[in-house]
Structure formats: structure tokens, C-alpha cells
Protein backbone atom coordinates (compact mmCIF):
# COMPACT_ATOMS: atom_id res chain seq x y z
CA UNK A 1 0.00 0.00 0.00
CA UNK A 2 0.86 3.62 -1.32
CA UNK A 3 2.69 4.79 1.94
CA UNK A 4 0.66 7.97 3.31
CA UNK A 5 1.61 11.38 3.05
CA UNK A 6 0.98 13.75 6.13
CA UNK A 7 0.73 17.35 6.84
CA UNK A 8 0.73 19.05 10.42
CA UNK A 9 0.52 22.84 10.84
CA UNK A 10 1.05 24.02 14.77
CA UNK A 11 2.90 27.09 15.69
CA UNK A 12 3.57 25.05 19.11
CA UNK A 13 7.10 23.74 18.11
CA UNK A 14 7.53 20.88 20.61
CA UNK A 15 4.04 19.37 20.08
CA UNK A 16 4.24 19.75 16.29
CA UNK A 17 7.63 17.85 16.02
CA UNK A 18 6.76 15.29 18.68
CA UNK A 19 3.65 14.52 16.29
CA UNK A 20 5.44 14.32 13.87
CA UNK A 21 8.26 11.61 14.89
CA UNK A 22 5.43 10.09 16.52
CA UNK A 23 3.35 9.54 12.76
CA UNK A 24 7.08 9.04 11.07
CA UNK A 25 7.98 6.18 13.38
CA UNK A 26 3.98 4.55 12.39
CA UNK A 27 5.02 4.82 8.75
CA UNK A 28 3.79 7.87 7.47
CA UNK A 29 5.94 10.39 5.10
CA UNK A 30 5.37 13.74 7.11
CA UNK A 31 5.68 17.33 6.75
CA UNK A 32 5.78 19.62 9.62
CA UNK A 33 4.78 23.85 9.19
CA UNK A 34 4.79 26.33 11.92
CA UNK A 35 3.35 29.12 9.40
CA UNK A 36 -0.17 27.95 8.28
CA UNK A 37 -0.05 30.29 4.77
CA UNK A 38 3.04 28.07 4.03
CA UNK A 39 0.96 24.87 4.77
CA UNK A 40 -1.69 26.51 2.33
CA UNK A 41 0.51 26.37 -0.14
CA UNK A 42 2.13 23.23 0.02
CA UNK A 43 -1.51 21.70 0.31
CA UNK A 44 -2.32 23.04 -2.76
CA UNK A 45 0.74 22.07 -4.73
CA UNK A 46 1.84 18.77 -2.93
CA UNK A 47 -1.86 17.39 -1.88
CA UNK A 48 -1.28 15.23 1.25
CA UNK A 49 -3.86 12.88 2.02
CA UNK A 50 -4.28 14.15 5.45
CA UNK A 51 -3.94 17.45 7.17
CA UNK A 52 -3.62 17.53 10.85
CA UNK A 53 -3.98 21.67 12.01
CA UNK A 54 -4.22 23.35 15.23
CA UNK A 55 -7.21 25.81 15.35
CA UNK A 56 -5.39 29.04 16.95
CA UNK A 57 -2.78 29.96 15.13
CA UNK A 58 -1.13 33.52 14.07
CA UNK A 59 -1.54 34.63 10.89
CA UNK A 60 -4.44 32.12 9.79
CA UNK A 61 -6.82 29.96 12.23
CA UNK A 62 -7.33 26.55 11.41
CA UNK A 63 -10.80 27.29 10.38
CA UNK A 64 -8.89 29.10 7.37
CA UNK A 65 -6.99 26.66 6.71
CA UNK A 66 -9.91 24.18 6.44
CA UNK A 67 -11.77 26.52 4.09
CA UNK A 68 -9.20 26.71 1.82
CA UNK A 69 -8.52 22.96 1.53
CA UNK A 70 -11.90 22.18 0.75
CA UNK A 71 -12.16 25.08 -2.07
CA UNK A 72 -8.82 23.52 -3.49
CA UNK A 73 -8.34 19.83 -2.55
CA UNK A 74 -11.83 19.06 -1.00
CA UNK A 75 -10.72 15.03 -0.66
CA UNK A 76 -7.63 15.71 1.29
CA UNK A 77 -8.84 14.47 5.04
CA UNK A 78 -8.73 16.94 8.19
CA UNK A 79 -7.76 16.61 11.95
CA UNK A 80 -7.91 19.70 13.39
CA UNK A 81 -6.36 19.73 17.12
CA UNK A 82 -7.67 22.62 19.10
CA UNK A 83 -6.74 22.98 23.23
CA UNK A 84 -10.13 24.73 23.56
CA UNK A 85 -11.95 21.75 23.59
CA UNK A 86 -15.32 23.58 22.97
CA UNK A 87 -18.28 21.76 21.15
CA UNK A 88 -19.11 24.85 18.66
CA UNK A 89 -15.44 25.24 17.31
CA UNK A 90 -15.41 21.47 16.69
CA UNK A 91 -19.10 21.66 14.93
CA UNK A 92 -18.04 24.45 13.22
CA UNK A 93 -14.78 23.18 12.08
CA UNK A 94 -17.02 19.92 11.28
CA UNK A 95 -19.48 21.69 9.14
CA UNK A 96 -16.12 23.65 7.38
CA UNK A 97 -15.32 19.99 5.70
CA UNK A 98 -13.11 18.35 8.79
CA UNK A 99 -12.93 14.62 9.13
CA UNK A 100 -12.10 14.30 12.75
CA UNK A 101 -10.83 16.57 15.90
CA UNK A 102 -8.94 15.90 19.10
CA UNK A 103 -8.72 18.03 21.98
CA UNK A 104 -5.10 18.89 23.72
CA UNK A 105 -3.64 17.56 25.33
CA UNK A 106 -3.68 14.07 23.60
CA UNK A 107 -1.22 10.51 23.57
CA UNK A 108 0.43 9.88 20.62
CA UNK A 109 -2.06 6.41 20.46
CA UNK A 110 -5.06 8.88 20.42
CA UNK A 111 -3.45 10.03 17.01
CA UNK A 112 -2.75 7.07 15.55
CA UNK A 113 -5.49 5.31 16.04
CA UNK A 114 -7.71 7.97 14.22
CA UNK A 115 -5.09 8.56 11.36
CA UNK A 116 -5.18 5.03 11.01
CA UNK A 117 -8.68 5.29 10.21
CA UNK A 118 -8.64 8.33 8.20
CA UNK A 119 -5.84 6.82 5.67
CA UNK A 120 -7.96 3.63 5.08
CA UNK A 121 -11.47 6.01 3.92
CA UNK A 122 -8.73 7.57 2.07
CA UNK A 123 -7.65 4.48 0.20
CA UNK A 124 -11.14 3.70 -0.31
CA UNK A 125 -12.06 6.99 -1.64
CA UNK A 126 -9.07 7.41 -3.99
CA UNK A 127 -9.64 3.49 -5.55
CA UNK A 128 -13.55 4.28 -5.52
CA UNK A 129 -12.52 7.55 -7.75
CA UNK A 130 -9.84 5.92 -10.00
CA UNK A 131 -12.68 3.12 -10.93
CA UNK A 132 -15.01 5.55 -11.20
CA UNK A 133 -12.98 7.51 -13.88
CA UNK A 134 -11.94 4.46 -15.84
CA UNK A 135 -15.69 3.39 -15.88
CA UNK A 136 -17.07 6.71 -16.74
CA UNK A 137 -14.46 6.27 -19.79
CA UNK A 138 -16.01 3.28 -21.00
CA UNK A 139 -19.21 5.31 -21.71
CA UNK A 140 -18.09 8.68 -23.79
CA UNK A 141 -19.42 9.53 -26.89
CA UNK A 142 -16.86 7.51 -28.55
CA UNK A 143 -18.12 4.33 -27.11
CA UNK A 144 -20.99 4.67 -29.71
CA UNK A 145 -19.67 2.58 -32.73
CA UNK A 146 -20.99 3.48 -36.29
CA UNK A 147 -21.28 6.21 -38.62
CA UNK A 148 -24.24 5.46 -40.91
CA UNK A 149 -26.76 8.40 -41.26
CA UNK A 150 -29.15 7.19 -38.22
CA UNK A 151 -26.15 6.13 -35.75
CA UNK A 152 -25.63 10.31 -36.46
CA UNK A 153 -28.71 11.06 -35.54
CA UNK A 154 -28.61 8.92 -32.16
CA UNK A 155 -25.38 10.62 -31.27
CA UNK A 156 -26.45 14.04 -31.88
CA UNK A 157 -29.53 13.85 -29.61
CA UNK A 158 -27.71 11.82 -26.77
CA UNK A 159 -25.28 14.31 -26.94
CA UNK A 160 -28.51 17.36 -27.05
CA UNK A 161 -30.14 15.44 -24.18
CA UNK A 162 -27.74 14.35 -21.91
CA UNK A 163 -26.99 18.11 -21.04
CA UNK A 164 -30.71 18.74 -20.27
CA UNK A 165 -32.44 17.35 -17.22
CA UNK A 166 -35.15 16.10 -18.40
CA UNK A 167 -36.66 12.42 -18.62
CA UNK A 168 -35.30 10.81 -21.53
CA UNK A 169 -37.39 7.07 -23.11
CA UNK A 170 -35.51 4.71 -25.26
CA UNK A 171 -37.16 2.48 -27.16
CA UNK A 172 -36.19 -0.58 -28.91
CA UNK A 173 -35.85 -4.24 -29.92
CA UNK A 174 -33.71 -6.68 -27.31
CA UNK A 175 -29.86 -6.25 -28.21
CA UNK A 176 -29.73 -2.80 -29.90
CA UNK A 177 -28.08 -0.94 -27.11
CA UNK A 178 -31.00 0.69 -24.98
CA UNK A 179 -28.68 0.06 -21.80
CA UNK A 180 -25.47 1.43 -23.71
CA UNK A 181 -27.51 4.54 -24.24
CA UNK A 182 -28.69 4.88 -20.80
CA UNK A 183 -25.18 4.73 -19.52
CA UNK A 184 -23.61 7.14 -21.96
CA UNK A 185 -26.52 9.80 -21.13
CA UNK A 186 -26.10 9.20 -17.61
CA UNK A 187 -22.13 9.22 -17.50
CA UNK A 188 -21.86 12.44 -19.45
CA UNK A 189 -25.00 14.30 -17.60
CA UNK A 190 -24.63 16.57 -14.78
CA UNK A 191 -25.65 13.52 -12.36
CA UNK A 192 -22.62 11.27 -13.74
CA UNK A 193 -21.03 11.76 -10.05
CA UNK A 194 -24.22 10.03 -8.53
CA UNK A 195 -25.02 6.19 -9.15
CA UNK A 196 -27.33 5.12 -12.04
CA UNK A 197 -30.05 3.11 -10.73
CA UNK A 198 -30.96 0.34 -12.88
CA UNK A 199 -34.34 -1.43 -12.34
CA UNK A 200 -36.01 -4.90 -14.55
């Protein structure tokens, strides 16, 4: 397995680097920032898989940080650490797009335990989207073979409808391609993220 990488923004030195041999010694590749618009950055350009962030820090709160990872790299997973402990700043940063929070202080196990969970959904998610892709692929336009004058017409108004949201009804002997057709108007609609329910 693809060996994880990890990001930890603190501007409390000895915690942050403790964390960080701490998730180094489990495996993990880490990076450790003590200025959160560097992390920003770095998120954006080297996407870790998880971010682990204090919530009070100078310069930009962790609440920042959070937005700004789920405008840019929404499937990157969150911890965000805060010593405040309070239930609205961990709803909040819950409803901002974070996958998890811990309170200070914490033991390193604490940690673990819950990156350990976070990098398997992230394994999940990243196989579930790399299938996803290569079986959205299988249904493009170009999976429509032919070229006589009809085949023409059937591309040009899958191609017309599947942009529109309205209910489409194909018609047709057993063996022509009906469920082809369903599957390249789903997979190249505005619902192609969402599963196609098929029912006999």
C-alpha cells in the first residue's frame, strides 16, 4: 500500500515535532509547518492525504486553513487539534469539511489510532474515484460505434439530451443498445457523479 503522506501545521514547536516523529515512526511520510499560509501552499501544490492543524494559530486559524482545503483539494482528510476543547469550534470546524478533531492535550495512540482510520477512507475513496474515472471512460461519446446516417442522428440527440435534465425514453428491440444509451446519457450528464439506478 501507497505509503501515506501527512501534513501538520502548529505554531507550538515541541508538540508539532513530537507529532510528527510520533506519525514518522507509524510509517507515514510527514511534513511539519509552523506558518499555516506556508501549509496553504504546500496543500495546494503537494496534496497530502491528510492534514492535521491546530485551530489558533497567528496569521491564519485553522478554520482558514480548512476553508481553503476544501475550495482547493476538498478530498484531502482533516484533523484539526484545538486545546479549547469547545463543542461549537469542533461543529463548526465539522461543518467547514473536517474529518475528525482531538482536543489537547492528547497521547500519541489517540493520534494514531484515528489517522489510522482516516488513511484507510482515504484508500477507499481514492480506488472508488480511479474506478469511477476508468468506468465513466467506457461510456463517452466515442463508445458509440458506427457512422451510418441514423447512428448520427442517435449521437447528436444523446449528446442534445444528456446536457438537459429532463426524462429521456428509449425504445427498442432486445440487443440494440438501450442500456449502452442509458449509460452514456447518464455518464456524461450533470448527475454522472451520482449512481445510475438500474431497475427490470
Amino acid at each position: 500500500m501507497q505509503t501515506k503522506r501527512i501534513f501538520i501545521i502548529d505554531d507550538e514547536d515541541i508538540l508539532r515535532i513530537t507529532l510528527a516523529d510520533d506519525l514518522r515512526e507509524a510509517g507515514y511520510a510527514v511534513t511539519d509547518f509552523d506558518d499555516p499560509m506556508q501549509a496553504v501552499a504546500a496543500i495546494k501544490s503537494g496534496r497530502p492525504d491528510i492534514v492535521i492543524t491546530d485551530l489558533k494559530m497567528p496569521g491564519k486559524s485553522g478554520l482558514e486553513v480548512l476553508a481553503e482545503i476544501q475550495k482547493h483539494v476538498p478530498f484531502v482528510k482533516t484533523i484539526v487539534m484545538t486545546a479549547f476543547g469547545s463543542v461549537e469550534t469542533a461543529v463548526e470546524a465539522m461543518k467547514l469539511g473536517a474529518s475528525d478533531y482531538i482536543t489537547k492535550p492528547f497521547q500519541a495512540d489517540e493520534v494514531l489510532i484515528r489517522v489510522g482510520n482516516l488513511a484507510r477512507v482515504s484508500s477507499l475513496e481514492r480506488d472508488n474515484r480511479q474506478f469511477q474515472q476508468l468506468f465513466q471512460s467506457q461510456f463517452d461519446f466515442g463508445a458509440l460505434v458506427g457512422d451510418s446516417p441514423a447512428m448520427q442522428k442517435v449521437k447528436q440527440q444523446i449528446q442534445m439530451v444528456a446536457k438537459t435534465n429532463s426524462t429521456v425514453l428509449i425504445t427498442g428491440e432486445t440487443g440494440t443498445g438501450k442500456e449502452m444509451l442509458a449509460n452514456v446519457i447518464h455518464y456524461n450528464s450533470g448527475r454522472a457523479k451520482k449512481p445510475l439506478i438500474k431497475v427490470s
